[in-house]
Protein backbone atom coordinates (compact mmCIF):
# COMPACT_ATOMS: atom_id res chain seq x y z
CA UNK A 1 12.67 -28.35 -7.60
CA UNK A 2 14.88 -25.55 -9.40
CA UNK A 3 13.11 -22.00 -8.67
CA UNK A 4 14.99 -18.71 -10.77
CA UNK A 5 14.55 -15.77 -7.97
CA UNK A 6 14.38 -11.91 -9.41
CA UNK A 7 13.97 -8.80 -8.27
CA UNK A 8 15.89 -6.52 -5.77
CA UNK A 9 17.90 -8.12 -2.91
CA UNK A 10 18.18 -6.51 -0.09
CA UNK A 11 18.91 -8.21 3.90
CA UNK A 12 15.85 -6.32 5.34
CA UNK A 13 13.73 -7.02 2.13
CA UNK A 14 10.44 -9.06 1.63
CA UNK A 15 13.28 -11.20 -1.21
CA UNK A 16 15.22 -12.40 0.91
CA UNK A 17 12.04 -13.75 3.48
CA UNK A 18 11.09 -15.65 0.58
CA UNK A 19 14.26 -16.42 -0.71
CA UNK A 20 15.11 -18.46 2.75
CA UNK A 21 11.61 -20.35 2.40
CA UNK A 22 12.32 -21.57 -0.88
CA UNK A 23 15.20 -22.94 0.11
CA UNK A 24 13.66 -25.08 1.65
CA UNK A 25 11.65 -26.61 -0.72
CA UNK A 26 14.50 -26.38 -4.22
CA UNK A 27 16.87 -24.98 -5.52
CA UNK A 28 17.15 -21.42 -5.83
CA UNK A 29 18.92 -19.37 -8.07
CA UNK A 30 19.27 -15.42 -7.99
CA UNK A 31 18.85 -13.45 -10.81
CA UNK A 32 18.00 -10.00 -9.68
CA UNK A 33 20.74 -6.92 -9.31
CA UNK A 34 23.64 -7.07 -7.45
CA UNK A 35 23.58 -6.05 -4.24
CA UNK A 36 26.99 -4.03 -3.13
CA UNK A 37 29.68 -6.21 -2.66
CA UNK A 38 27.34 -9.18 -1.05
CA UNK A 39 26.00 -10.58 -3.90
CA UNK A 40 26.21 -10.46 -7.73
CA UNK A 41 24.02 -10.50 -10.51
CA UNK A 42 22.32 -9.07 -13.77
CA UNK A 43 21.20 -5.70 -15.09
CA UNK A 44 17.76 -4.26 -14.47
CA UNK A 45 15.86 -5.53 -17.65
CA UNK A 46 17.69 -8.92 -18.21
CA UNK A 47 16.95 -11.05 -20.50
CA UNK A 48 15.44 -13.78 -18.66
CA UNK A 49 14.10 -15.89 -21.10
CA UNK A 50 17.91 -16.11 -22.66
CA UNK A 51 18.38 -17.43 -18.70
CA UNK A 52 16.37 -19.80 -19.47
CA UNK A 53 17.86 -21.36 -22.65
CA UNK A 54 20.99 -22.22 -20.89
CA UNK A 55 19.37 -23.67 -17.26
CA UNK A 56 16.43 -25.83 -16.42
CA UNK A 57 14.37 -24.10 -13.82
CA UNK A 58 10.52 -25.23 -12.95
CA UNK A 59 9.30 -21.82 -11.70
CA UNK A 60 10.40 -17.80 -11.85
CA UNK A 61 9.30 -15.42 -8.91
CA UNK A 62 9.89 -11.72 -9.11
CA UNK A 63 9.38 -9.72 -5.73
CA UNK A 64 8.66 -6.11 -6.88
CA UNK A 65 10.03 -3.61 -4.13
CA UNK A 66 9.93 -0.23 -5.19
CA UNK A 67 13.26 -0.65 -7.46
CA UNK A 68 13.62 0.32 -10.98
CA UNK A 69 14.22 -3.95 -11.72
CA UNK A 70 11.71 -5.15 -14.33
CA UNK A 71 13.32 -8.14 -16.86
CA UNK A 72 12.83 -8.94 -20.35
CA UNK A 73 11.15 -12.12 -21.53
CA UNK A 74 9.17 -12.85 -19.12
CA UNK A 75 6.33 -13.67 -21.13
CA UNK A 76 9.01 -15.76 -23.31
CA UNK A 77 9.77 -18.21 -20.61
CA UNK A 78 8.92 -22.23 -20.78
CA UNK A 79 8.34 -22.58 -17.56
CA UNK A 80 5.59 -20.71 -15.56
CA UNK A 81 6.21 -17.27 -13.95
CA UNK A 82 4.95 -15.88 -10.42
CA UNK A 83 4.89 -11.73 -9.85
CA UNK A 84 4.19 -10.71 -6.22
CA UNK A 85 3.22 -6.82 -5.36
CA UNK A 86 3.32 -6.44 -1.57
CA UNK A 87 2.83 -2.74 -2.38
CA UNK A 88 0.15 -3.03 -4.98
CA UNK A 89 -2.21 0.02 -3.52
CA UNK A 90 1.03 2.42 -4.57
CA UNK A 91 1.01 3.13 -8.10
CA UNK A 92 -1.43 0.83 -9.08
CA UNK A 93 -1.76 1.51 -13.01
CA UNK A 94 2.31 0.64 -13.29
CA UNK A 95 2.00 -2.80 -10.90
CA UNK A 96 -1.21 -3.71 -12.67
CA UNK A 97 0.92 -3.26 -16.38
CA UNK A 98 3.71 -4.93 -14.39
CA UNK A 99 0.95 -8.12 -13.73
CA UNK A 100 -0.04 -8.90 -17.25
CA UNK A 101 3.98 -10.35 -17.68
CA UNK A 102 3.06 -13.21 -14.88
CA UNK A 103 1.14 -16.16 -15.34
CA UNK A 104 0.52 -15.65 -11.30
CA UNK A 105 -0.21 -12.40 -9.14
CA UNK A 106 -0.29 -12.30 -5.86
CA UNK A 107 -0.69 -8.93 -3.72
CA UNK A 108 -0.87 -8.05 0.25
CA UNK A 109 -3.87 -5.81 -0.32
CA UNK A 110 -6.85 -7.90 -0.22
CA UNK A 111 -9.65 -4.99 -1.22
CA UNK A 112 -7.38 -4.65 -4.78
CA UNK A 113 -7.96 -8.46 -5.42
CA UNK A 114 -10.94 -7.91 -7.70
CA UNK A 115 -9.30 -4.61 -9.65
CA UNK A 116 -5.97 -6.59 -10.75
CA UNK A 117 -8.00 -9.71 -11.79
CA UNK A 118 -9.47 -6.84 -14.39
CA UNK A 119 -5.91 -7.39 -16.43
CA UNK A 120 -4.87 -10.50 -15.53
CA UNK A 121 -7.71 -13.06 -13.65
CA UNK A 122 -4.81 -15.41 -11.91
CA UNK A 123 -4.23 -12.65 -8.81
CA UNK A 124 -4.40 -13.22 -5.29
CA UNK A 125 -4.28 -12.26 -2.24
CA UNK A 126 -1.06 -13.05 -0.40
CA UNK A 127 -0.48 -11.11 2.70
CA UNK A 128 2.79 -10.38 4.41
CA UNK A 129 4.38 -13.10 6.95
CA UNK A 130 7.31 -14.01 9.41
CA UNK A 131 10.41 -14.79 8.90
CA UNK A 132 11.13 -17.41 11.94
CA UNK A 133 15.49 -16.37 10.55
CA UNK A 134 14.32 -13.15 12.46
CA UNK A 135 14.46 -15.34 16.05
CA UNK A 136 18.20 -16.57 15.12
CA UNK A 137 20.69 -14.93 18.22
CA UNK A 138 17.62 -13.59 20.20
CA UNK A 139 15.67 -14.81 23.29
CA UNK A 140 11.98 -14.43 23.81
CA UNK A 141 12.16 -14.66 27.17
CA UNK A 142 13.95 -11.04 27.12
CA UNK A 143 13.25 -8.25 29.84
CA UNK A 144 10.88 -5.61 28.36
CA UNK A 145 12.48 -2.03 29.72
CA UNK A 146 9.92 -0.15 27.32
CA UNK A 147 6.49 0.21 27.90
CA UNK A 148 5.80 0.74 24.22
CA UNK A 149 7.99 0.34 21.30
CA UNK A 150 7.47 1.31 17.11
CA UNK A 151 10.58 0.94 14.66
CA UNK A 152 9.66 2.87 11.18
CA UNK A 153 9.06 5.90 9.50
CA UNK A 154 6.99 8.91 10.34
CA UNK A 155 4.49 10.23 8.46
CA UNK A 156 2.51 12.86 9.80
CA UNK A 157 -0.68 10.87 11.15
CA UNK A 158 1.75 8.31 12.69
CA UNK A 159 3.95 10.75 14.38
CA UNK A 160 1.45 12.55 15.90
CA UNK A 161 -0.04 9.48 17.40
CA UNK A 162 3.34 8.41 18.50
CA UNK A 163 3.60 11.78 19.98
CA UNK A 164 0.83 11.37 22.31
CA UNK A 165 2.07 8.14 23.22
CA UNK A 166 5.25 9.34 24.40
CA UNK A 167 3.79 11.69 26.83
CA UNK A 168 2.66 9.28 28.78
CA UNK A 169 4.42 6.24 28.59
CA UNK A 170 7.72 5.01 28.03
CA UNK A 171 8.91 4.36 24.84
CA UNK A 172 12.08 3.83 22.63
CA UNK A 173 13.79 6.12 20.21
CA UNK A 174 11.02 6.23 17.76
CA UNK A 175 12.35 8.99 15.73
CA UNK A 176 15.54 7.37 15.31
CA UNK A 177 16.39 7.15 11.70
CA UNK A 178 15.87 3.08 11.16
CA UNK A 179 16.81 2.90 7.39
CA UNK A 180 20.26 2.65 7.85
CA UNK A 181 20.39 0.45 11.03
CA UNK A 182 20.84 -3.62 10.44
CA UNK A 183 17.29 -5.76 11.06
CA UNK A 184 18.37 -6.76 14.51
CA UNK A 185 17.81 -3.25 15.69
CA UNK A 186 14.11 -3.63 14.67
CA UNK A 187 14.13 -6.83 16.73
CA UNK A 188 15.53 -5.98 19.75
CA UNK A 189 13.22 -2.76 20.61
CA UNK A 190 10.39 -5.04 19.76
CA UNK A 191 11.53 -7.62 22.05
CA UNK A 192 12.01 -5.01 24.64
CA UNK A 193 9.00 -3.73 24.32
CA UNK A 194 5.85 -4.89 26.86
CA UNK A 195 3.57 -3.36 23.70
CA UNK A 196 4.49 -2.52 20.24
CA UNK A 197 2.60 0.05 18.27
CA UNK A 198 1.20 0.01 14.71
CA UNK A 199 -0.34 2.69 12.09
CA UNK A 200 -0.89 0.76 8.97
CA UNK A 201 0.94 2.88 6.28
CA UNK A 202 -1.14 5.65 4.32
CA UNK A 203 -3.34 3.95 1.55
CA UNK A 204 -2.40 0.36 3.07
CA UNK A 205 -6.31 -0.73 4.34
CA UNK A 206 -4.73 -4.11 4.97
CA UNK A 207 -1.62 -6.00 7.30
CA UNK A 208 1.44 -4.17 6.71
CA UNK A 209 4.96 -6.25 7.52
CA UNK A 210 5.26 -4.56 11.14
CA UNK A 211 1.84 -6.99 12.17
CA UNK A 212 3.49 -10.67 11.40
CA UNK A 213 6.68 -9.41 12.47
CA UNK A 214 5.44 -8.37 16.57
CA UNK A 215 3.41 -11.19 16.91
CA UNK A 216 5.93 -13.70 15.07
CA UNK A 217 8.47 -12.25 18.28
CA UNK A 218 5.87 -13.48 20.70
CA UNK A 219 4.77 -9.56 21.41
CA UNK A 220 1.80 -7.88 22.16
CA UNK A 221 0.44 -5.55 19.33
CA UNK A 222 -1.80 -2.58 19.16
CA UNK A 223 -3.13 -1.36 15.58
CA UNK A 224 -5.44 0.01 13.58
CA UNK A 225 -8.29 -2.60 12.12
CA UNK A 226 -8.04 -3.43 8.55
CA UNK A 227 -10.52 -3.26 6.02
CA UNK A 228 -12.76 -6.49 5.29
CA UNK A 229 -14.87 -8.24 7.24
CA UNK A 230 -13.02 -11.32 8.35
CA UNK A 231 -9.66 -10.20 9.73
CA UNK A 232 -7.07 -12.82 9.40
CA UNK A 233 -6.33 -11.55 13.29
CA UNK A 234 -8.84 -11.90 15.95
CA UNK A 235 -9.35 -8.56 18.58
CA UNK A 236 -8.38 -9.63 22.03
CA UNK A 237 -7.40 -12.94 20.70
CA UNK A 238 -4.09 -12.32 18.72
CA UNK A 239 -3.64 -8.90 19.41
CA UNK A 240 -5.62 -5.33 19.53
CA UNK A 241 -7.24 -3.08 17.19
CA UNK A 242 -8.07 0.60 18.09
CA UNK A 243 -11.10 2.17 16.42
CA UNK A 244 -10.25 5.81 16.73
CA UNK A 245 -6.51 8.16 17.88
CA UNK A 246 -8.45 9.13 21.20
CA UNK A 247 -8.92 5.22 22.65
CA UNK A 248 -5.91 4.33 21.83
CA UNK A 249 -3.97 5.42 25.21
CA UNK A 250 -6.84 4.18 27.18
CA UNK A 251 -6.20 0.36 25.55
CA UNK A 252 -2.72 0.94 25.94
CA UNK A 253 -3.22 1.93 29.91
CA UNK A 254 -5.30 -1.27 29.99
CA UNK A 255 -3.40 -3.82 28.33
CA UNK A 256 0.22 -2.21 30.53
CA UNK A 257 -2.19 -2.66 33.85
CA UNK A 258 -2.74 -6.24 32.99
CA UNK A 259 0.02 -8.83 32.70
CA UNK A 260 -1.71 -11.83 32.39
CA UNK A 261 -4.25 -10.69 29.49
CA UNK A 262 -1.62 -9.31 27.60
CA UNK A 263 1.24 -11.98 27.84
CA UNK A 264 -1.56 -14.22 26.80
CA UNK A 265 -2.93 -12.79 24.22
CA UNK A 266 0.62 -12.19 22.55
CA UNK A 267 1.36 -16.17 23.17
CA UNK A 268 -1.73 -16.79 21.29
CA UNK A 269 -0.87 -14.09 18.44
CA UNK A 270 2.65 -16.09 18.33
CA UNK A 271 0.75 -19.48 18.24
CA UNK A 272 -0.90 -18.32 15.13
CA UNK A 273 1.49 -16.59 13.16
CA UNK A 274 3.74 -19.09 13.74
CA UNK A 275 1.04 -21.67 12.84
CA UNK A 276 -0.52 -20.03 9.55
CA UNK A 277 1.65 -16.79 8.51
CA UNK A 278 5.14 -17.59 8.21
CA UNK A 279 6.63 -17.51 4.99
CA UNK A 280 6.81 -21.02 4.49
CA UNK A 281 3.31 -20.52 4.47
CA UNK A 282 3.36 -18.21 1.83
CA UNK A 283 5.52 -20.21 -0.55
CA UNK A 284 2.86 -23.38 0.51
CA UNK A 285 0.25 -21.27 -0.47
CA UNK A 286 1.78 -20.32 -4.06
CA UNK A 287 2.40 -23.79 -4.79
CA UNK A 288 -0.90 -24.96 -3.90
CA UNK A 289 -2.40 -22.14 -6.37
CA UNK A 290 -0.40 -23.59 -9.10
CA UNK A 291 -0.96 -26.82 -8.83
CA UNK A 292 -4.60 -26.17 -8.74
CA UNK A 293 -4.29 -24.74 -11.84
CA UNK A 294 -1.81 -27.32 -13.51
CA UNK A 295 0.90 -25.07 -13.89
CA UNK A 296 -1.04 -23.37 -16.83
CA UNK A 297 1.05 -20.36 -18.42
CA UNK A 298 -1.63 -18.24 -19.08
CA UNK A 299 0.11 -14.72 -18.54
CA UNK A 300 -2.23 -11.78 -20.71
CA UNK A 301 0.78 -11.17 -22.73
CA UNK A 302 2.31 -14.43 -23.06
CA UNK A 303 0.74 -15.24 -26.63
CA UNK A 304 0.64 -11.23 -27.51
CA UNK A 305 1.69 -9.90 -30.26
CA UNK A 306 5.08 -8.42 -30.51
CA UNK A 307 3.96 -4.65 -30.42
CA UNK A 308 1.86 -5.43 -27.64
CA UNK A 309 4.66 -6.72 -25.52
CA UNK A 310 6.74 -3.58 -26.34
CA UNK A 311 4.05 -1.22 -25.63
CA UNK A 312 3.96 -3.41 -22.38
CA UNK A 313 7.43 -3.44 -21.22
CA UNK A 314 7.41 0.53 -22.50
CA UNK A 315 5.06 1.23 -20.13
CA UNK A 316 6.40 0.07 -17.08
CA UNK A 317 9.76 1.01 -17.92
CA UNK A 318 8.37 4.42 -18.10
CA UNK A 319 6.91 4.55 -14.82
CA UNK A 320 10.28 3.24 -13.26
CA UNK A 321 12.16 5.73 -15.03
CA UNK A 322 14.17 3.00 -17.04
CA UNK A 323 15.46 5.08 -19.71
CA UNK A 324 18.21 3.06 -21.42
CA UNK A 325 15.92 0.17 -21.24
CA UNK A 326 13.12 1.91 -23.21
CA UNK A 327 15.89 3.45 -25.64
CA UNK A 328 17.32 -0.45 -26.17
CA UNK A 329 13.66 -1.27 -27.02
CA UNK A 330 13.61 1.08 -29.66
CA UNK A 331 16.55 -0.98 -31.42
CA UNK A 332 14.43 -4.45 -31.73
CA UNK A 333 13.71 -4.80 -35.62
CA UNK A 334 10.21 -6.90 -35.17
CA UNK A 335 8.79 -3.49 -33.61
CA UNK A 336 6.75 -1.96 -35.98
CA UNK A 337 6.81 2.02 -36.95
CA UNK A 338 3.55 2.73 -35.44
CA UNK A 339 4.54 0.89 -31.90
CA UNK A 340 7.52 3.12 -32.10
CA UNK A 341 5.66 5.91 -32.56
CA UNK A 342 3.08 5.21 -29.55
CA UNK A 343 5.54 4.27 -27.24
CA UNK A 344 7.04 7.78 -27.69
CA UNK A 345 4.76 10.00 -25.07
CA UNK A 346 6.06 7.25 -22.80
CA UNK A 347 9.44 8.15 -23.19
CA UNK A 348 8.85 11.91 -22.52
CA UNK A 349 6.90 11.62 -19.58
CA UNK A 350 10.03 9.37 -18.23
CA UNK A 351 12.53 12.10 -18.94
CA UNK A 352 10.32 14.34 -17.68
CA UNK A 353 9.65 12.33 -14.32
CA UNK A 354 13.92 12.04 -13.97
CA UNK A 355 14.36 15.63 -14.31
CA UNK A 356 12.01 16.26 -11.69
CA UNK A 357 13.38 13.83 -9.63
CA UNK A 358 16.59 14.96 -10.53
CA UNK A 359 15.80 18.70 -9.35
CA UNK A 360 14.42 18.01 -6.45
CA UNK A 361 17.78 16.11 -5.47
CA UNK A 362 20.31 19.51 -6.72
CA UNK A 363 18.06 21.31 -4.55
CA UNK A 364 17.92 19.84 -1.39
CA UNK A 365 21.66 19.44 -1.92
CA UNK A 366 22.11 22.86 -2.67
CA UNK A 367 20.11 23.97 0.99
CA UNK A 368 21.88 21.18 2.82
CA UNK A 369 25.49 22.75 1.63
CA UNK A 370 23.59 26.38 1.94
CA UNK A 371 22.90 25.01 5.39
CA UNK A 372 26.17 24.36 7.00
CA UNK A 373 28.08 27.31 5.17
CA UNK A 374 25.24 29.18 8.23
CA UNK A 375 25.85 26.76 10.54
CA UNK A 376 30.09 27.59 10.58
């Protein structure tokens, strides 16, 4: 099995997870951006379809990850195509245009199923998983010298939380700035952690990465409860879920005074990520959907007109701020006058968004420079 990977690369992304369980079913090509001197590749919005012509692949997958990467021709491609949106629930009008490309959705956010099945009806849910590569160099067996551990960022509701926590038990660096440390770092304060803490991100309502990941390292977790009523996790069984900010240092005093409960309950969380929710899983999973299907190519815009598919690709270009791929566009002949005409607003609003975006950069710039000059 050949499989043509695209997207954005990146060693702590959700890409690579799935890029090292396809490997182990095919073949797998990359065709997403290069990725500093590590790996090469193509522009933003190639041509993928043109890909095609030359190779003989049986499936695409894109991972969409918050990058301005979107190709061209993926409706165009003879073989079918697979688009998965671990962070649907942010900007969902731009991933739901992005979804009518793909003969196959799949999203992390179970309670959005229903709404992106609206534009294209082959979506699913496809949570996050564990990457067993994560275990390579490290022991389980490792000493725990923190009482409670958290690797991520720190928005206000989480810091506050991780605030209290701190006060009475100890914990790791959690402000530490963890963008621009390598993965292992994330894997060795989790590992040295008796309990690891979780806030599911702002707007999330369902498993973020940080759940697969703790139990997947055979540790035990305390979060917030997800929407729906059948967790994939079981309360007491897998891990723990706190109902409200003021019981969660009690179950955290509980499950520290217990050693027994809580090593066994994190054994049985390992037992069933490893069991159900790695990411060979995942890639099972998308096969199986497929093949239920017969490999159909039924993508909303694959048998659109060629305005339509324009207007499409306009769109989301637009929202990622793309703005040599929505002027190149511009230069296909089949596009009619009128299709040029409505993809215009588009345009402006993308300017628009860069010089905002743009602004906001000079300035901070300008007080961070502003700042030292006062600090000297």
């Amino acid at each position: 099995m050949k499989i043509l990977l695209g997207g954005y690369y990146s060693p702590k992304g959700t890409l690579r997870y799935y890029e090292r369980a396809l490997e182990g079913i095919g073949e797998v090509t990359y065709c997403g951006v290069p990725y500093r001197f590590e790996r090469p590749g193509y522009a933003p919005d190639a041509n993928i379809a043109e890909m095609a012509s030359r190779g003989a692949w049986d499936w695409y997958f894109y991972v969409e990850e918050w990058k301005s990467v979107f190709p061209l021709g993926i409706n165009e491609v003879p073989f079918p195509t697979v688009g998965y949106f671990p962070d649907a629930c942010y900007d969902i009008p731009r991933r739901k245009r992005m979804a009518s490309f793909f003969d196959y959705v799949f999203i992390s956010q179970q309670w959005l199923v229903e709404e992106f099945r609206a534009v294209n009806p082959q979506t699913y849910y496809l949570p996050f998983a564990f990457d067993p590569g994560r275990l390579q160099g490290f022991s389980l067996a490792v000493e725990p010298i923190f009482e409670v551990g958290f690797v991520g960022s720190l928005y206000k509701e989480r810091a506050r939380m991780l605030e209290k926590l701190s006060k009475r038990f100890k914990m790791n660096d959690y402000r530490a700035d963890s963008s621009s440390k390598p993965l292992e770092y994330a894997t060795e304060v989790y590992l040295r952690s008796k309990i690891v803490f979780n806030r599911l991100p702002l707007g999330y309502k369902d498993y973020n990465l940080r759940v697969f990941e703790v139990l997947g390292l055979k540790r035990f977790l305390i979060t917030d409860r997800p929407s729906g009523e059948n967790p994939l996790l079981k309360h007491r069984k897998h891990l723990a879920y706190y109902e409200c900010e003021d019981d969660l240092v009690e179950l955290v005093s509980h499950h520290l005074g217990d050693d027994r409960e809580r090593e066994a309950i994190a054994e049985e969380g390992h037992r069933e990520v490893m069991g159900r929710h790695t990411y060979d899983h995942r890639v099972q999973r998308i096969w199986e959907i497929m093949a239920e299907n017969g490999f159909r190519m039924q993508a909303p815009l694959r048998k659109a007109r060629v305005d339509a598919v324009f207007l499409g690709y306009q769109k989301v270009f637009g929202r990622l701020m793309m703005l040599d791929s929505m002027a190149n566009l511009f230069t296909q002949p089949e596009v009619s006058f009128m299709a040029r005409l409505r993809a215009l607003p588009y345009v402006v609003l993308a300017v628009l968004r860069r010089l905002r975006r743009m602004a906001w950069r000079k300035f901070v710039a300008s007080f961070l420079t502003q700042f030292r000059r006062n600090g000297n």
